[in-house]
Protein backbone atom coordinates (compact mmCIF):
# COMPACT_ATOMS: atom_id res chain seq x y z
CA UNK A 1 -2.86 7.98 17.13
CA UNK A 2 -0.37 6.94 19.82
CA UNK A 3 2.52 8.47 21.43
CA UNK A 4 4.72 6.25 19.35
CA UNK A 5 4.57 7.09 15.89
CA UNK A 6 5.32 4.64 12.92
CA UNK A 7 8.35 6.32 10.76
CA UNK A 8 8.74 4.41 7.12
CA UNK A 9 11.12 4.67 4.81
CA UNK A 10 11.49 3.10 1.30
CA UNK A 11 13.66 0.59 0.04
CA UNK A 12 14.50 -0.58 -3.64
CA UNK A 13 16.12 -4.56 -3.29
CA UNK A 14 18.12 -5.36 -6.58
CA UNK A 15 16.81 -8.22 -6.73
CA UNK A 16 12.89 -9.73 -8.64
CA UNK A 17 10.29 -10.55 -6.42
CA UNK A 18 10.09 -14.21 -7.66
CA UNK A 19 13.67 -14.55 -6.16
CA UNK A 20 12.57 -12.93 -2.96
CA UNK A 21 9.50 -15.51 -2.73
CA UNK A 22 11.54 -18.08 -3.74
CA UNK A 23 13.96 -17.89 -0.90
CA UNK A 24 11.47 -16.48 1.63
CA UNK A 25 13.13 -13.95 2.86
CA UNK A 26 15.50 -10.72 2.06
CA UNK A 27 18.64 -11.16 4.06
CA UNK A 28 21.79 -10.49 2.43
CA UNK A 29 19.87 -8.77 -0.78
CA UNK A 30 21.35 -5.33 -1.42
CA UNK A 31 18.91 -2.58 -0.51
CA UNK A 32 18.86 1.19 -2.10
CA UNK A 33 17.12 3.45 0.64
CA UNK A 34 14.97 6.37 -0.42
CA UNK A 35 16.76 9.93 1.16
CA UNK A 36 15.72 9.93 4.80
CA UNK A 37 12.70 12.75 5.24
CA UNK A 38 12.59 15.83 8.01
CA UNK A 39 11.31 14.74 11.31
CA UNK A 40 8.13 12.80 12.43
CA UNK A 41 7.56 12.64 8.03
CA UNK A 42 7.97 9.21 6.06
CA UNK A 43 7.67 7.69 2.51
CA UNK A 44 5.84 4.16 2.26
CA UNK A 45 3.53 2.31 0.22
CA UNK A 46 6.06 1.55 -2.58
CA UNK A 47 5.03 0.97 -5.99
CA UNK A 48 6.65 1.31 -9.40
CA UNK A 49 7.26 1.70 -12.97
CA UNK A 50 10.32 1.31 -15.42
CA UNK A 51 10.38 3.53 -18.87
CA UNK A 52 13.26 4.48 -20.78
CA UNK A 53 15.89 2.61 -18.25
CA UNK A 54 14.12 5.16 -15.32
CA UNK A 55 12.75 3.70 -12.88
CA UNK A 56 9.51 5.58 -10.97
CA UNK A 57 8.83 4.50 -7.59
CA UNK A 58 5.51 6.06 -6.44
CA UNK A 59 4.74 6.72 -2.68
CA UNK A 60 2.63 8.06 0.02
CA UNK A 61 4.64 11.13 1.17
CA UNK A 62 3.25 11.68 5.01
CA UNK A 63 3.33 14.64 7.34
CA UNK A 64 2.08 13.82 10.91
CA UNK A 65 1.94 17.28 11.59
CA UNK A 66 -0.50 17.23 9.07
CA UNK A 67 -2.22 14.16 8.52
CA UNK A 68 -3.01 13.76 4.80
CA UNK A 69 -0.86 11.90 2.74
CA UNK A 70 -0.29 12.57 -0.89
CA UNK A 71 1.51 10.56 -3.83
CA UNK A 72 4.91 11.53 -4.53
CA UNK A 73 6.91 9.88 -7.72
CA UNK A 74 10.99 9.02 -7.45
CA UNK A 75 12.86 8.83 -10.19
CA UNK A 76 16.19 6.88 -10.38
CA UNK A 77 18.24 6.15 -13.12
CA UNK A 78 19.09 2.40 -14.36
CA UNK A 79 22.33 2.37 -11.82
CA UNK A 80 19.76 3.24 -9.03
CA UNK A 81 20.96 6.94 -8.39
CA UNK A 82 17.76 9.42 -7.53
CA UNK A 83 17.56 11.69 -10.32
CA UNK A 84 14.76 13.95 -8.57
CA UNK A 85 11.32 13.93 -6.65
CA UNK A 86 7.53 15.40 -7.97
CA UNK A 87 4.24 15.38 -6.26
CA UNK A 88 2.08 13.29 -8.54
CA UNK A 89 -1.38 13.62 -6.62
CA UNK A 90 -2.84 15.52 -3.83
CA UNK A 91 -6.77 15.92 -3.01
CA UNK A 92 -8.38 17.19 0.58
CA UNK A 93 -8.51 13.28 1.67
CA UNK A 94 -5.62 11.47 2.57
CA UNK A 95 -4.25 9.31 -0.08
CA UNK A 96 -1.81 6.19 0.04
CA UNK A 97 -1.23 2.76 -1.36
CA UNK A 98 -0.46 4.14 -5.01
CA UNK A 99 -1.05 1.27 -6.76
CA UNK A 100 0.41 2.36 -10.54
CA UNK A 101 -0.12 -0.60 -13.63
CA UNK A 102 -0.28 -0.53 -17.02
CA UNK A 103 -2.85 -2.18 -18.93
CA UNK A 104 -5.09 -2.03 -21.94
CA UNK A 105 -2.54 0.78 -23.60
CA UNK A 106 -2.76 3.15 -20.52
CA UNK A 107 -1.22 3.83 -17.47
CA UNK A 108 -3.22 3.47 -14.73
CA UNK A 109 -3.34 4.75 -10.67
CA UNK A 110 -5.57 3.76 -8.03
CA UNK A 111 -4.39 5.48 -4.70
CA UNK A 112 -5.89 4.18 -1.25
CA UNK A 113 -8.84 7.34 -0.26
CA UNK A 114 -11.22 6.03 1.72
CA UNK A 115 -11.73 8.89 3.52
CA UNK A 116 -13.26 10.77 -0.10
CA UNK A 117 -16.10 7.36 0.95
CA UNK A 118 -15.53 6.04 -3.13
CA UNK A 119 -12.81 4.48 -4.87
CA UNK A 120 -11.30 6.10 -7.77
CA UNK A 121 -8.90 4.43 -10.63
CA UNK A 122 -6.88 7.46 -12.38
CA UNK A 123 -5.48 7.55 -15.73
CA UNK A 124 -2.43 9.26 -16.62
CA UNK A 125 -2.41 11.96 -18.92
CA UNK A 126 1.21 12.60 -18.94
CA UNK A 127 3.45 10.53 -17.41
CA UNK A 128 4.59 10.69 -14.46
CA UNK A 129 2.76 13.69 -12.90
CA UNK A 130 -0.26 14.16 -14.59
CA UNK A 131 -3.49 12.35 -13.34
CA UNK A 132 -7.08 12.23 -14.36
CA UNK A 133 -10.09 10.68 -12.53
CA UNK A 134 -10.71 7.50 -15.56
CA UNK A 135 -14.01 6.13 -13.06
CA UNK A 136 -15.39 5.24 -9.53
CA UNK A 137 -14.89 1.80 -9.15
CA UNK A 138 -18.71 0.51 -7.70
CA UNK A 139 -18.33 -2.07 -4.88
CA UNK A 140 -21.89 -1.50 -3.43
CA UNK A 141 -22.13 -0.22 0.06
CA UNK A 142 -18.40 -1.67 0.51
CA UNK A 143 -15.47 1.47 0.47
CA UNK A 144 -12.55 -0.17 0.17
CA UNK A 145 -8.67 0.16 1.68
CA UNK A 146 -5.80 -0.88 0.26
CA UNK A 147 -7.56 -2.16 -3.33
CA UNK A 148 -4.94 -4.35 -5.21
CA UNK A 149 -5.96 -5.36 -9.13
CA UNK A 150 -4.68 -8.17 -10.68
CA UNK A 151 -5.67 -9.55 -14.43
CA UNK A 152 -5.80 -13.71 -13.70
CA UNK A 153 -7.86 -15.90 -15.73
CA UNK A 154 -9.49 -14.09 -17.97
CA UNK A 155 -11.02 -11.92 -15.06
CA UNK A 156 -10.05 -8.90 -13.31
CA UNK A 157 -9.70 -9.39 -9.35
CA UNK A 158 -9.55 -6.75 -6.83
CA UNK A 159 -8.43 -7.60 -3.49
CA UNK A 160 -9.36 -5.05 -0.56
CA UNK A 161 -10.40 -4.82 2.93
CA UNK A 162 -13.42 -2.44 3.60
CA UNK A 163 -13.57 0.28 5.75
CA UNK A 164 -16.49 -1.35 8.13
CA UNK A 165 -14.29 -0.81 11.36
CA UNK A 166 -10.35 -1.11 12.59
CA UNK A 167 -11.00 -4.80 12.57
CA UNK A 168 -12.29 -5.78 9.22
CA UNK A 169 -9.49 -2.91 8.11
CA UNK A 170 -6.61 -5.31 9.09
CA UNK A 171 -8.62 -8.85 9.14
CA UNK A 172 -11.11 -9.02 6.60
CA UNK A 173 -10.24 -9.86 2.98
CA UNK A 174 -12.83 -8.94 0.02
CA UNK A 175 -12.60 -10.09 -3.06
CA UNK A 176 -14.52 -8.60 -6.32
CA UNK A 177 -14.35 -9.28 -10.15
CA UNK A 178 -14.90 -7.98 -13.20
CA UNK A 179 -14.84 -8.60 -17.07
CA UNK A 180 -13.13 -5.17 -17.57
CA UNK A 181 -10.75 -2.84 -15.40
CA UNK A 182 -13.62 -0.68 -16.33
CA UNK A 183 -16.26 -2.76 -14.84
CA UNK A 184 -19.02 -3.54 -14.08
CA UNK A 185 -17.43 -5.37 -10.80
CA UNK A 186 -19.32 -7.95 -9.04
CA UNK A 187 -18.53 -8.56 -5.36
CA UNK A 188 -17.63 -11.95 -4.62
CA UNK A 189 -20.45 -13.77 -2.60
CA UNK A 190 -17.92 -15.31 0.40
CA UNK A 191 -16.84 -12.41 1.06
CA UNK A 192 -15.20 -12.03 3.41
CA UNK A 193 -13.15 -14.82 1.64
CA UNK A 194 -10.57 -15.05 4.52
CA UNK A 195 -10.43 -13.41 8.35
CA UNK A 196 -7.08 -13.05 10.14
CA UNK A 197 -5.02 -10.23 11.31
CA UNK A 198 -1.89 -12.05 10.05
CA UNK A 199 -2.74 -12.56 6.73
CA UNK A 200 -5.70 -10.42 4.95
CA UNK A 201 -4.42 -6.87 4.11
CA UNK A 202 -2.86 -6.30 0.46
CA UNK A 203 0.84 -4.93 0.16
CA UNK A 204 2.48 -5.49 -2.89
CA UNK A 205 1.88 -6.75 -6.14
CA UNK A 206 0.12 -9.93 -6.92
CA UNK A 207 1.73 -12.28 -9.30
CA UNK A 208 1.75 -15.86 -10.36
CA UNK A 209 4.40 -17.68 -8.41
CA UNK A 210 5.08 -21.99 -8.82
CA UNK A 211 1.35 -21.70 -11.17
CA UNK A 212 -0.56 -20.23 -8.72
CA UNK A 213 -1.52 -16.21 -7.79
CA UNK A 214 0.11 -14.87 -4.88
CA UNK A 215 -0.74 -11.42 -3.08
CA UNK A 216 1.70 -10.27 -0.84
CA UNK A 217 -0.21 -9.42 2.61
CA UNK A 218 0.46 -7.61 5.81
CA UNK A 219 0.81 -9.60 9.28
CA UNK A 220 -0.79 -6.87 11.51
CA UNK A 221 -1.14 -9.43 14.85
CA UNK A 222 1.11 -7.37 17.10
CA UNK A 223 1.08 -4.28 15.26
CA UNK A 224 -0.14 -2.31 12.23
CA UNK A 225 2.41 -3.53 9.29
CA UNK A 226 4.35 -5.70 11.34
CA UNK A 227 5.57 -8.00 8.42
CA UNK A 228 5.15 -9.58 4.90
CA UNK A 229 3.44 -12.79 4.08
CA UNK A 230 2.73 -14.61 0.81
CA UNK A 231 -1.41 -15.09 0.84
CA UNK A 232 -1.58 -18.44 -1.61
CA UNK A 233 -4.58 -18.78 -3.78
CA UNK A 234 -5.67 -22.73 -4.41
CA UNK A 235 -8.72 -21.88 -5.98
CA UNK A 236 -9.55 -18.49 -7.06
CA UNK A 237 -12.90 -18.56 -9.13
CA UNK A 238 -16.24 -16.16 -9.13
CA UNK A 239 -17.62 -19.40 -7.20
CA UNK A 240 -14.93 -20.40 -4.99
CA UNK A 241 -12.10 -18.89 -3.17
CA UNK A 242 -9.57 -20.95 -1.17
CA UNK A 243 -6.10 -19.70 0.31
CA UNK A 244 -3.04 -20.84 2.69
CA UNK A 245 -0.34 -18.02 4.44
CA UNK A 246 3.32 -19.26 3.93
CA UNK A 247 5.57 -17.44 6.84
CA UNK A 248 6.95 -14.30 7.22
CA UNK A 249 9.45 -12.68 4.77
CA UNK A 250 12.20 -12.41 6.62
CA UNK A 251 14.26 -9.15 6.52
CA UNK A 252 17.84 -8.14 6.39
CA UNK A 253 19.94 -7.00 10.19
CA UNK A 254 20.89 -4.77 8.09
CA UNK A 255 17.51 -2.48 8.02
CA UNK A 256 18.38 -1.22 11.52
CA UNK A 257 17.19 1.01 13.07
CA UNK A 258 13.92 -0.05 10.52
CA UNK A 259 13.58 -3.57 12.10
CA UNK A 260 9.99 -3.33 13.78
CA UNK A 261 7.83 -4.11 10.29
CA UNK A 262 7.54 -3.58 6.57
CA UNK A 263 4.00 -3.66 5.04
CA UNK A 264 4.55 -3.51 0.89
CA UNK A 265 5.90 -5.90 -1.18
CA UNK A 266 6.21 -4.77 -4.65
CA UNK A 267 7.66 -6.39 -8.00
CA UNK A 268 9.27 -4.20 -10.75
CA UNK A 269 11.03 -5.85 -13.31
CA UNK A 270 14.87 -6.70 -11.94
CA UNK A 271 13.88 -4.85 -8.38
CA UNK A 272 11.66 -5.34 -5.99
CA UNK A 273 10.18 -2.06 -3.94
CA UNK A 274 10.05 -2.31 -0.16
CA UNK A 275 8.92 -0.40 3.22
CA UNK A 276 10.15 -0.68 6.73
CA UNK A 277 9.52 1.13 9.76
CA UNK A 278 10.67 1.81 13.40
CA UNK A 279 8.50 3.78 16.12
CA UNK A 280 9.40 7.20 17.38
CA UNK A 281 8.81 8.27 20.96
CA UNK A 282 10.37 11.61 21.65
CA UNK A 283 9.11 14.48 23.26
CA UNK A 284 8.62 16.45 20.18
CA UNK A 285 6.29 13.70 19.38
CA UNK A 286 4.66 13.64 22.95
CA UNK A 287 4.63 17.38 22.44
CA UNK A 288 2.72 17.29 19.03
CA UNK A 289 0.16 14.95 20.87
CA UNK A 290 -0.36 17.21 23.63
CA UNK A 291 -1.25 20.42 21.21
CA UNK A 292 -3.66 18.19 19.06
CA UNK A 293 -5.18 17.40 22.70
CA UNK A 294 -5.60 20.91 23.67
CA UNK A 295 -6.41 22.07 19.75
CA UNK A 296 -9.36 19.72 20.21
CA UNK A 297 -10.27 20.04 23.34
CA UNK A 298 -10.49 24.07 22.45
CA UNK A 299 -12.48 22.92 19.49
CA UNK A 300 -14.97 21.74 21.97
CA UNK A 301 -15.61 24.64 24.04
CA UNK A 302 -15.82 27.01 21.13
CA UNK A 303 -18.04 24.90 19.22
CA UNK A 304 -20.16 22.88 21.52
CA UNK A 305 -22.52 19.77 20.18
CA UNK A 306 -25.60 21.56 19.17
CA UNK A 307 -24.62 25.12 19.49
């Protein structure tokens, strides 16, 4: 981790995301920010739900004090006002991305955690805090980052990037399907079905757009979550995969001082849920660094390779 460190915060546009695509960008939309968090802490990863006229945006609450994210729910009323704040979901691993859907009569969770080395798809119990592990979803040697589902064509598709290296993690697209959200899921056989930094790694929701599915992705070509784009699918079959990037959504002046990315893209209903960032240098932050540095270094001596 750099000196600079990425501070997110979470936005709620009054506006539906098939407006947003259809106009490219967000200027001008009114925005709703999240409450701004203590120092060197951020929200991101927006994703939500509407029941009974409230609307639950989840999100990766992050500490970089302590490094392991967890899934916090906010919960606004139908004007927009924040009602009040839970932790949803906290393991040892760090967990973002939380990815909430309904489908099949359940409510359904499946929080970025490649660092627990599987991929797990919760079911809620009782909504909106209460989570139970439903399966492992079984990609083969592949652990994924990021996984998006999306019901199209009579198939479930899940679009990820796996956890290989820092490349593939921003550059390599994998695709897998499956008759079921249950499985069994079958990993497509391109795979990877499209390489680029500016155009591979899931944030939003997917959704059909002008008859054709489109998956909101992350440009990371200058930096990690530098921007939106729309990732087209021409062809999407278990035989064939073909895409096209459309530019950058553009955002609003009015983000300032969170101008230097946003990474999610996410469709609820009459809103659409957003994340944008600026970077931190300060010397609190240079001074966290430095006693990581020495914690580690300390580490070290005490515990030397092979002792």
């Amino acid at each position: 981790m750099g000196l600079r460190k990425d501070i997110w915060r979470v936005g709620i546009v009054n506006s539906p995301l098939q407006h947003i695509l259809a106009q490219g960008t967000l200027e001008g939309l009114p925005v709703v920010w999240t409450p701004p968090m203590r120092r060197f802490c951020f929200r991101a990863d927006p994703f939500g739900l509407w029941r009974d006229d409230r609307l639950y945006v989840f999100v990766e609450d992050y500490d970089y004090r302590v490094r392991v994210g967890s899934i916090d729910v906010l919960i606004y009323d139908k004007s927009l006002h924040l009602l009040e704040q839970r932790k949803v979901l906290q393991t040892p691993w760090h967990l973002s991305y939380p990815y909430v859907f309904e489908a099949d009569g359940h409510t359904w969770m499946l929080p970025e955690a490649f660092r627990s080395g599987k991929l797990t798809l919760y079911r809620c119990r009782h909504f909106p805090d209460q989570w139970e592990e439903a399966t492992v979803i079984d990609l083969g040697d592949d652990i994924a980052i990021d996984a998006t589902p999306f019901f199209h064509d009579g198939l479930w598709w899940l679009f990820y990037m796996p956890a290989t290296s820092r490349t593939a993690a921003v550059g390599a697209l994998h695709l897998a399907y499956a008759p079921s959200l249950l499985g069994p899921w079958q990993r497509h056989h391109a795979n990877p079905v499209r390489l680029n930094n500016a155009s591979t790694r899931p944030g939003g929701t997917p959704c059909v757009h002008n008859g054709k599915l489109v998956l909101p992705v992350q440009d990371c070509t200058h930096t990690y979550g530098g921007a939106i784009r729309l990732l087209t699918f021409d062809t999407l079959t278990p035989d064939r995969v073909v895409t096209h990037a459309g530019a950058a959504i553009g955002q609003n002046d009015s983000f300032a001082p969170y101008t230097e990315g946003m990474h999610t893209l996410a469709g609820v209903g009459p809103v659409t849920l957003i994340d944008a960032k600026y970077t931190d240098l300060s010397a609190y932050g240079i001074g966290l660094q430095a006693w990581r540095e020495v914690r580690r270094l300390g580490a070290r001596l005490f515990h030397p390779k092979g002792a």
